[in-house]
PDB file of N, CA and C in Angstrom:
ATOM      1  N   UNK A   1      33.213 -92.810  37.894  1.00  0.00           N
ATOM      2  CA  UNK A   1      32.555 -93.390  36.750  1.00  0.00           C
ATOM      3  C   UNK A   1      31.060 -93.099  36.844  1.00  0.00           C
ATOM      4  N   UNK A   2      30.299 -93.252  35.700  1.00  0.00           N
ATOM      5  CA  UNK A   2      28.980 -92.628  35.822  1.00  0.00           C
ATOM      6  C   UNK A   2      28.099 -93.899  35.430  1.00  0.00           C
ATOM      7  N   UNK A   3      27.301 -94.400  36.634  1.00  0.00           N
ATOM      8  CA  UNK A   3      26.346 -95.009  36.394  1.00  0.00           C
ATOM      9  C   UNK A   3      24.809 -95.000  36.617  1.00  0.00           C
ATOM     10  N   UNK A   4      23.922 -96.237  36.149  1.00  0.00           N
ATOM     11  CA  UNK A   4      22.415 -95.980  36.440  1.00  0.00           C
ATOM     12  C   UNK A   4      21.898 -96.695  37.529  1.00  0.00           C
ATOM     13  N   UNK A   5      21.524 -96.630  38.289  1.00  0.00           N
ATOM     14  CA  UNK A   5      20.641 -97.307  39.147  1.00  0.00           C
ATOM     15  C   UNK A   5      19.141 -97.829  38.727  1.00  0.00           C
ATOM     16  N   UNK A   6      19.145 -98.667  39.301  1.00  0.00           N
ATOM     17  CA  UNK A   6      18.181 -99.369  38.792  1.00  0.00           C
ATOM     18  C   UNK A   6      17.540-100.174  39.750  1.00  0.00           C
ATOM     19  N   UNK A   7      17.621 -99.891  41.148  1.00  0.00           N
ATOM     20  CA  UNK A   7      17.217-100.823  42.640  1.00  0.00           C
ATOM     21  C   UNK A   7      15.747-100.273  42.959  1.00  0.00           C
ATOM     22  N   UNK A   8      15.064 -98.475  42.865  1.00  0.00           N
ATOM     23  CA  UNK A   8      14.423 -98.269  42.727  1.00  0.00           C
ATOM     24  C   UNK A   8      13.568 -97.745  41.829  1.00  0.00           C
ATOM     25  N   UNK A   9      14.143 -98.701  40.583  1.00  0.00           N
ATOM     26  CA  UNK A   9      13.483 -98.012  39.243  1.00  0.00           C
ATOM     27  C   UNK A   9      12.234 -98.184  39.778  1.00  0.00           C
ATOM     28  N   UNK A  10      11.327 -99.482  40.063  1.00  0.00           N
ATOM     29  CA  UNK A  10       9.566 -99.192  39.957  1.00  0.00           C
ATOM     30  C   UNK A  10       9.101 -97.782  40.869  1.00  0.00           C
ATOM     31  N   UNK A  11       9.633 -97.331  42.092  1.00  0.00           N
ATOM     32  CA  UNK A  11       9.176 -96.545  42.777  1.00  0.00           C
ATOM     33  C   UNK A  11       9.860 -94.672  42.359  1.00  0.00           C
ATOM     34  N   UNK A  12      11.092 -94.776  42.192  1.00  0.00           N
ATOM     35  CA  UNK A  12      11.705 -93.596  41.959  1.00  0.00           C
ATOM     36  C   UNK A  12      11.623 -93.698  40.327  1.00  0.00           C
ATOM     37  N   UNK A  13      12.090 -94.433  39.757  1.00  0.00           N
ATOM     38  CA  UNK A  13      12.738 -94.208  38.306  1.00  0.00           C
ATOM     39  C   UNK A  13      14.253 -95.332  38.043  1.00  0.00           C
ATOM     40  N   UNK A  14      15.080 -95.014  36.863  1.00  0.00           N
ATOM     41  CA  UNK A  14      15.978 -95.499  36.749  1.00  0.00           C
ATOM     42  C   UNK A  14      16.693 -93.482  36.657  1.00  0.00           C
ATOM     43  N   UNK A  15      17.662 -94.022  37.752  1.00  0.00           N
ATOM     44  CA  UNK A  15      19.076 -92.312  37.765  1.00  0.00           C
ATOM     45  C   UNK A  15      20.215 -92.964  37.450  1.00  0.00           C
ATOM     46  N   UNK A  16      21.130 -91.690  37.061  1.00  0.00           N
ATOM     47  CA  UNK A  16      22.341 -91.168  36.416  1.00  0.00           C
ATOM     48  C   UNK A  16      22.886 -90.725  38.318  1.00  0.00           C
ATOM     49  N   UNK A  17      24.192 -91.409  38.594  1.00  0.00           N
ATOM     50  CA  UNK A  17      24.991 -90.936  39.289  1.00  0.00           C
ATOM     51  C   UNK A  17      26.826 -91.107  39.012  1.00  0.00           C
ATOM     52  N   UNK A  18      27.377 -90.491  40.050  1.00  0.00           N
ATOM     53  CA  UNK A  18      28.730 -90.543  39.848  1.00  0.00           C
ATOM     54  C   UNK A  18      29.042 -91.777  41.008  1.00  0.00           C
ATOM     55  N   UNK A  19      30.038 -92.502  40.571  1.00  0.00           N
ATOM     56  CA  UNK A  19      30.637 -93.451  41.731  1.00  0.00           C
ATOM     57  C   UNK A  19      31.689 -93.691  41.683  1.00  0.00           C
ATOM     58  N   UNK A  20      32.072 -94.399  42.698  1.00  0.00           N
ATOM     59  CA  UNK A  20      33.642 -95.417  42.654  1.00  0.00           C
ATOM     60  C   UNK A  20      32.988 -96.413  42.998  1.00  0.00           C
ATOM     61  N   UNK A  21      34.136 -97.521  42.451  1.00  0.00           N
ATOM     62  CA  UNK A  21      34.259 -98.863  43.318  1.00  0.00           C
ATOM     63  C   UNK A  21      34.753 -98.387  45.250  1.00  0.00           C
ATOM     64  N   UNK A  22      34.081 -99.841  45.430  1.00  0.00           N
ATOM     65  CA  UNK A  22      34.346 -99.600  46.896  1.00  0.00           C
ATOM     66  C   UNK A  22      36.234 -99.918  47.520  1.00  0.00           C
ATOM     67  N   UNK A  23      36.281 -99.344  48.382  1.00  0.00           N
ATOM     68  CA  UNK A  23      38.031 -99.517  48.190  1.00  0.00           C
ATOM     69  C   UNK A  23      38.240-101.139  48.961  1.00  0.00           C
ATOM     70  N   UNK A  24      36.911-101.879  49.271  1.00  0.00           N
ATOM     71  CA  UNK A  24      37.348-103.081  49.855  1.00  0.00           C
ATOM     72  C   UNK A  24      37.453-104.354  48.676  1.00  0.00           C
ATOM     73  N   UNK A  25      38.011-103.685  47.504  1.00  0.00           N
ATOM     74  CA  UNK A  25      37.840-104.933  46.018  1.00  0.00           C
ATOM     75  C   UNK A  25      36.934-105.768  45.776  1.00  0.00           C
ATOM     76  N   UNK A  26      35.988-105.468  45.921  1.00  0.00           N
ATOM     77  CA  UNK A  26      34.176-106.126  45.304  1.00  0.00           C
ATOM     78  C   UNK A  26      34.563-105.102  44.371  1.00  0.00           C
ATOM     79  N   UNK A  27      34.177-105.900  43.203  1.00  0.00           N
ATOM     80  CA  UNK A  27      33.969-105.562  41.849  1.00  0.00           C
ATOM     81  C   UNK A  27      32.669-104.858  41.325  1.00  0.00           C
ATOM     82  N   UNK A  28      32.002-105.666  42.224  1.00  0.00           N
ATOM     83  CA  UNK A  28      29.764-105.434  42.442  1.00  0.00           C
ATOM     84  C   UNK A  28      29.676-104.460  43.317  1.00  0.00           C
ATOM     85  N   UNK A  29      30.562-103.576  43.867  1.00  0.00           N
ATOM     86  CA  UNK A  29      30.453-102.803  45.010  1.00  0.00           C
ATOM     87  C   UNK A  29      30.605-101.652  44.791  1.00  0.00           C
ATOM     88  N   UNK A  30      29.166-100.213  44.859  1.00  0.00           N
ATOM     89  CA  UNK A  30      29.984 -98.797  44.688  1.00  0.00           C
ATOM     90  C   UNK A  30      29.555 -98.114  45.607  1.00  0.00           C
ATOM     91  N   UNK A  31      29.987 -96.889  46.193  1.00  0.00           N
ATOM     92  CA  UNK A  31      29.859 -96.022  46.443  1.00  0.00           C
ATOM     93  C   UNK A  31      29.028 -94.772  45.802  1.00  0.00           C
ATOM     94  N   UNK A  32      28.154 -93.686  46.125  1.00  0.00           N
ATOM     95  CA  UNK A  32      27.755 -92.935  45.435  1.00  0.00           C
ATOM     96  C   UNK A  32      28.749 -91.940  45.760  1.00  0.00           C
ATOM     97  N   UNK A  33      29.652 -90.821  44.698  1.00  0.00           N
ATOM     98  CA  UNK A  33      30.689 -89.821  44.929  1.00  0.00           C
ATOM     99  C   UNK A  33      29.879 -88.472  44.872  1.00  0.00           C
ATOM    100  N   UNK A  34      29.092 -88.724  43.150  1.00  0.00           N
ATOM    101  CA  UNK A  34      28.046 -87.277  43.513  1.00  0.00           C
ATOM    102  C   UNK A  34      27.078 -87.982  42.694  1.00  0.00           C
ATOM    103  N   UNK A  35      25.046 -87.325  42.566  1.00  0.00           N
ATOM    104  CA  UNK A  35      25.721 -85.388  43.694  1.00  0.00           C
ATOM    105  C   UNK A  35      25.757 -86.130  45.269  1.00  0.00           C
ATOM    106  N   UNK A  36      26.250 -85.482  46.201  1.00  0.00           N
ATOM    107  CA  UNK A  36      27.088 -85.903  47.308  1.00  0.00           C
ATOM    108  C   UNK A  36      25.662 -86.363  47.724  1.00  0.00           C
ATOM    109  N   UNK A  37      25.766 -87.229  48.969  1.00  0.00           N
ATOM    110  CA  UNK A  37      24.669 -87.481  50.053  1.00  0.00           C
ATOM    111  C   UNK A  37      25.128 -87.441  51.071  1.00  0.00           C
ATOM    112  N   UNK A  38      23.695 -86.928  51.657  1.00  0.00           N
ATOM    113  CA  UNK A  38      24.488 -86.997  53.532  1.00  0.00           C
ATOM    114  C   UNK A  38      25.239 -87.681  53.755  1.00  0.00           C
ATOM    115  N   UNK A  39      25.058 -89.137  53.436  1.00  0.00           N
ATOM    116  CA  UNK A  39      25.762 -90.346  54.244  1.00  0.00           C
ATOM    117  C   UNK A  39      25.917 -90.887  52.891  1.00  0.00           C
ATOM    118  N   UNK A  40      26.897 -92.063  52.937  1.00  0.00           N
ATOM    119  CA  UNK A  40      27.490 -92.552  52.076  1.00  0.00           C
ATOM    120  C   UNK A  40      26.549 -93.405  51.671  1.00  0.00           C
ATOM    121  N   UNK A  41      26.071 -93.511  50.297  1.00  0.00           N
ATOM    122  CA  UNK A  41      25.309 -94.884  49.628  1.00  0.00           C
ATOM    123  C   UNK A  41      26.101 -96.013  49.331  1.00  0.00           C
ATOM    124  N   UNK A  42      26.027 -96.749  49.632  1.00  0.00           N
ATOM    125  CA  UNK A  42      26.339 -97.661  48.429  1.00  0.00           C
ATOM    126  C   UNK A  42      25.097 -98.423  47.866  1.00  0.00           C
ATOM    127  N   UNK A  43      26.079 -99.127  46.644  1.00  0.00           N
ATOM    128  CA  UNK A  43      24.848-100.292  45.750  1.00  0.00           C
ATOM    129  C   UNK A  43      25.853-101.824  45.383  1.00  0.00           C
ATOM    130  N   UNK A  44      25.158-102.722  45.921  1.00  0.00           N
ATOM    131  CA  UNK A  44      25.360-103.835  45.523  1.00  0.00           C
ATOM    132  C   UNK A  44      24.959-104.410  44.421  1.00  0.00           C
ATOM    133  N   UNK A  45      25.548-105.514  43.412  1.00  0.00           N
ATOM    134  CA  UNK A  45      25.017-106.333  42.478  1.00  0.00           C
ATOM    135  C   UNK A  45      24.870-105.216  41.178  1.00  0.00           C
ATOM    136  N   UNK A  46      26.246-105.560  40.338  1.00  0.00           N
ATOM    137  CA  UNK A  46      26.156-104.981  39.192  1.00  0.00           C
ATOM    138  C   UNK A  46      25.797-106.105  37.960  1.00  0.00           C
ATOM    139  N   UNK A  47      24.350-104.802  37.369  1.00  0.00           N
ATOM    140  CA  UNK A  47      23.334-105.806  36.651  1.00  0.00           C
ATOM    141  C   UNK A  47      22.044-106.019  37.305  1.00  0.00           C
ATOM    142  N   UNK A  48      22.152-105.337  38.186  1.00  0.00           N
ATOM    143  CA  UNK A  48      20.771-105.465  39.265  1.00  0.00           C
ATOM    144  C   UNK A  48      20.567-104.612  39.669  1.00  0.00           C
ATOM    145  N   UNK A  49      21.464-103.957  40.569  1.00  0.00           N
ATOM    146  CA  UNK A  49      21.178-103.065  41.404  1.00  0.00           C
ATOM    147  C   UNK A  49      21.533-101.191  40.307  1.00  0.00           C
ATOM    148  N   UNK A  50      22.908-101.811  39.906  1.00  0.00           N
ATOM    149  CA  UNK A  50      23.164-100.688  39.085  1.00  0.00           C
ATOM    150  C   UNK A  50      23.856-101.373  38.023  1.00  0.00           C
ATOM    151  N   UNK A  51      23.998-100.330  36.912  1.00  0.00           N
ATOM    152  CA  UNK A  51      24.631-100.952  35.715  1.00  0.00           C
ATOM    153  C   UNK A  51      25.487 -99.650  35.406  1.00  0.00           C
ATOM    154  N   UNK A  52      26.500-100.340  34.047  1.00  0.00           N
ATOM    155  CA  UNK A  52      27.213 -99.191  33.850  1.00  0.00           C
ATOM    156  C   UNK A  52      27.252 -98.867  31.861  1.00  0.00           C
ATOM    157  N   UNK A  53      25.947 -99.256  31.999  1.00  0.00           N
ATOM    158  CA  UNK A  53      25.469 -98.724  30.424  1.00  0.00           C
ATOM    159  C   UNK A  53      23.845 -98.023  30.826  1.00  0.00           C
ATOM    160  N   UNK A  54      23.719 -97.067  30.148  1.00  0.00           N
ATOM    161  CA  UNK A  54      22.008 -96.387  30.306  1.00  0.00           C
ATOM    162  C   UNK A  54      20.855 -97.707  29.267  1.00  0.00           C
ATOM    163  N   UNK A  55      21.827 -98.470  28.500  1.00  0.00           N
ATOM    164  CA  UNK A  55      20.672 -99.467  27.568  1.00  0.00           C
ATOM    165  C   UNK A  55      20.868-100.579  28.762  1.00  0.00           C
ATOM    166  N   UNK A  56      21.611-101.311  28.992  1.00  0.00           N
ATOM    167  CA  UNK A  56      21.738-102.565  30.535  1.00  0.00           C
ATOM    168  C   UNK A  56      20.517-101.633  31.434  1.00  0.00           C
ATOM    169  N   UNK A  57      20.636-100.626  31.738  1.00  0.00           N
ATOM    170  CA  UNK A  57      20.031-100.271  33.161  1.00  0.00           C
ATOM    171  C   UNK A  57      18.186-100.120  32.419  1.00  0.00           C
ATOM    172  N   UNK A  58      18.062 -99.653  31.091  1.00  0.00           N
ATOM    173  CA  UNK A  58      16.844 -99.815  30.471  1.00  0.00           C
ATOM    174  C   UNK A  58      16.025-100.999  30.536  1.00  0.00           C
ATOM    175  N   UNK A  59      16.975-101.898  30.020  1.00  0.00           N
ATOM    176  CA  UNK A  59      16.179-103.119  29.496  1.00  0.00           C
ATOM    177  C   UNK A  59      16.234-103.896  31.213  1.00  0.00           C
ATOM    178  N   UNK A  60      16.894-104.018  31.971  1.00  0.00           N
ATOM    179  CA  UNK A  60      16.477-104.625  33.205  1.00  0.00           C
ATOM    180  C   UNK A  60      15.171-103.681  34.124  1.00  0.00           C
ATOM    181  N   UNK A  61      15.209-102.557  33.465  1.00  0.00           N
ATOM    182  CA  UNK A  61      14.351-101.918  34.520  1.00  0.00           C
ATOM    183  C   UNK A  61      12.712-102.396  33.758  1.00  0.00           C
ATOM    184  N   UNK A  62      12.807-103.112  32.347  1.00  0.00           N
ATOM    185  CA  UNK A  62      11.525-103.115  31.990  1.00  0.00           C
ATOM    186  C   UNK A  62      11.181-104.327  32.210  1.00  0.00           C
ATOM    187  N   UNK A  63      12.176-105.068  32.325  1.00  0.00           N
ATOM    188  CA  UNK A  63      12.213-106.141  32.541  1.00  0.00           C
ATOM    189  C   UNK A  63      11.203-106.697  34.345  1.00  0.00           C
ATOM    190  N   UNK A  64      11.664-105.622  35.435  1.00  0.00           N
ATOM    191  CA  UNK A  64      11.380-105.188  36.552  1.00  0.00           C
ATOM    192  C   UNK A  64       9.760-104.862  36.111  1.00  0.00           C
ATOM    193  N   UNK A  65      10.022-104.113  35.272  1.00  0.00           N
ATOM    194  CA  UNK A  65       7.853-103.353  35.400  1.00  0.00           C
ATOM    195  C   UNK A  65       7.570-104.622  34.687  1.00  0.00           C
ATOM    196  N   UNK A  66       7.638-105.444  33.727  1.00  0.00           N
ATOM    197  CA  UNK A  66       6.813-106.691  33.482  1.00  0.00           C
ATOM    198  C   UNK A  66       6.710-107.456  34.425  1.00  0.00           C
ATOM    199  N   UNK A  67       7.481-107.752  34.987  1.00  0.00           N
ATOM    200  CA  UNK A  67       7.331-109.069  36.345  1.00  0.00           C
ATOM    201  C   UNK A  67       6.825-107.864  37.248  1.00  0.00           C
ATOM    202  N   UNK A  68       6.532-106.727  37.386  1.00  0.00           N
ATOM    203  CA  UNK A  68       5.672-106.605  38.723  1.00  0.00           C
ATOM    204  C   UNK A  68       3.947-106.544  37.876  1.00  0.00           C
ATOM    205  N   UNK A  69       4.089-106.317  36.783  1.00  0.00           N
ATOM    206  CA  UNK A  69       2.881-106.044  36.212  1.00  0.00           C
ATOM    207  C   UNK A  69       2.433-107.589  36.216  1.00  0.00           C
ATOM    208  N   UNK A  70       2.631-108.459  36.118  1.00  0.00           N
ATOM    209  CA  UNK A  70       2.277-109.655  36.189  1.00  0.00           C
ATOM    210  C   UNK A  70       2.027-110.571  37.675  1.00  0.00           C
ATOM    211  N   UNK A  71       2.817-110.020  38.480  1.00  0.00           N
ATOM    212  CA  UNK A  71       2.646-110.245  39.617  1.00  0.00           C
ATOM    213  C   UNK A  71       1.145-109.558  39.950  1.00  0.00           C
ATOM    214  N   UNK A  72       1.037-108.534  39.495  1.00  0.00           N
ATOM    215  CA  UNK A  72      -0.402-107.806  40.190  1.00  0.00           C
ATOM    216  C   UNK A  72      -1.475-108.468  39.423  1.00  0.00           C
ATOM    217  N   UNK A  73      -1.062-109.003  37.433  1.00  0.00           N
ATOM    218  CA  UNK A  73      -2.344-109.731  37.636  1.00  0.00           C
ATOM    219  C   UNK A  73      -3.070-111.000  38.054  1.00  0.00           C
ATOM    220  N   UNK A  74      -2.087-111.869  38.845  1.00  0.00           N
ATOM    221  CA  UNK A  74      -1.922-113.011  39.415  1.00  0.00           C
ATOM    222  C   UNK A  74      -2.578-112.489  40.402  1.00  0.00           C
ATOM    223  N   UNK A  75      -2.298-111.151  41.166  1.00  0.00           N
ATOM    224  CA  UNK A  75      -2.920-111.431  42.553  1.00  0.00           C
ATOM    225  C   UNK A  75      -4.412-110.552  42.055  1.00  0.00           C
ATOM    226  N   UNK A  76      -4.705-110.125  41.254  1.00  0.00           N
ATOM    227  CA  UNK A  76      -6.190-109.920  40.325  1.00  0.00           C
ATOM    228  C   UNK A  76      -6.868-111.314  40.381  1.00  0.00           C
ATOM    229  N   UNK A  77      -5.994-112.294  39.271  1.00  0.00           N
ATOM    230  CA  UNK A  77      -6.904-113.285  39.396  1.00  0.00           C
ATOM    231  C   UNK A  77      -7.169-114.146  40.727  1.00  0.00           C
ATOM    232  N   UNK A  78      -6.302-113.678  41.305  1.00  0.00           N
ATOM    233  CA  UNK A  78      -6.831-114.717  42.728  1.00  0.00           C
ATOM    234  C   UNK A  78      -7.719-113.857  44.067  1.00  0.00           C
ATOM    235  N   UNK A  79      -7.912-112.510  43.839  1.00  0.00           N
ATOM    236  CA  UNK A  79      -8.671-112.067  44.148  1.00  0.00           C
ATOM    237  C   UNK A  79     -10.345-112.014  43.592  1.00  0.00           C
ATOM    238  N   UNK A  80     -10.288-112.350  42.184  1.00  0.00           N
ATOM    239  CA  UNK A  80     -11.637-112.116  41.340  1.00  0.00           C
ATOM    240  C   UNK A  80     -12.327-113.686  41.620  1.00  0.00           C
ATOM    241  N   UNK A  81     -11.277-114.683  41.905  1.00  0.00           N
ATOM    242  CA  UNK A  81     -11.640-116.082  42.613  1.00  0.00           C
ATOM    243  C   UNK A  81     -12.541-115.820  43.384  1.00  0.00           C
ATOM    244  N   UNK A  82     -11.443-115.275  44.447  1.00  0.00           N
ATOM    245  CA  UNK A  82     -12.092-114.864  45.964  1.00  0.00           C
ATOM    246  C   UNK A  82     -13.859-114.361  46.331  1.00  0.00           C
ATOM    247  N   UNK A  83     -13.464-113.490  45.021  1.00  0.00           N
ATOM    248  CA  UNK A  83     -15.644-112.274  44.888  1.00  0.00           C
ATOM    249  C   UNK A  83     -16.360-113.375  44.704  1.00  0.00           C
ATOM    250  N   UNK A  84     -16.014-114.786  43.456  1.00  0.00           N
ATOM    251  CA  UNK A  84     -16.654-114.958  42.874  1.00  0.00           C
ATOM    252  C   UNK A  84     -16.846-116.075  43.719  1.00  0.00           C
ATOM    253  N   UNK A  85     -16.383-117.044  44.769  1.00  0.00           N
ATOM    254  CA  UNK A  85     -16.419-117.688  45.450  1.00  0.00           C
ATOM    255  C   UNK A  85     -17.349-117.359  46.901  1.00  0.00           C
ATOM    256  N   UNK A  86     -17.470-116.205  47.299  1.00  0.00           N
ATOM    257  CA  UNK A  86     -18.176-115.591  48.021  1.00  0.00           C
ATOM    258  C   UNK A  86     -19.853-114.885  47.557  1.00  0.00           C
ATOM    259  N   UNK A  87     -19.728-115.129  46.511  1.00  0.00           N
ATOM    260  CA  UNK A  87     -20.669-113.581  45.889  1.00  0.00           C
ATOM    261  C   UNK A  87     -22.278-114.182  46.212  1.00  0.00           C
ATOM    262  N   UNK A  88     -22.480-115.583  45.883  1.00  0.00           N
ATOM    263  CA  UNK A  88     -23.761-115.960  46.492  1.00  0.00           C
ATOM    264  C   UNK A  88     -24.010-116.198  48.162  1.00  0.00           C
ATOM    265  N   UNK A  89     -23.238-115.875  49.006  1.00  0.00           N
ATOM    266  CA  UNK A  89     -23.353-115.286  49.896  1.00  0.00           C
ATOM    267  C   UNK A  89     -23.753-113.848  50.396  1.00  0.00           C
ATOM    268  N   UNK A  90     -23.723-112.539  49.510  1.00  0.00           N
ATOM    269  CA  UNK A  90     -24.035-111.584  49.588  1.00  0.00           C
ATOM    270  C   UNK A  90     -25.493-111.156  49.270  1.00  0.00           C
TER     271      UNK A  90
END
């Protein structure tokens, strides 16, 4: 079956691979079949990790860049604290 990954969408991207389920009956459980890898992948948590629509694997992966984009400006504002808490010291 052909699905997207979506575990390293912020760093790699969201990919297109081939899989199976794993033969131990987890439903959330695949294998990567191709293109082949050295060693066997798997991916846990379908809906998270991978999905098996290209629009599911879209909208969670943007979902992923808003909460990290927000995370960075949280740690902005608590860094611009930090200057501004220090700065008559300099």
């Amino acid at each position: 079956m052909r699905v997207w990954i979506t575990k390293l969408a912020l760093s790699r991207g969201v990919f297109e691979i081939e899989a199976d389920f794993c033969p131990a009956n987890q439903t959330d459980q695949i294998v990567q079949t191709k293109p082949y890898p050295k060693h066997a992948t798997f991916y846990y948590g379908k809906g998270i990790n991978w999905h098996d629509t290209a629009q599911g694997a879209m909208v969670y992966a943007v979902k992923m860049q808003n909460a990290e984009v927000q995370k960075l400006r949280d740690k902005a504002v608590k860094l611009q604290k930090k200057v501004i808490k220090f700065s008559p010291l300099v």
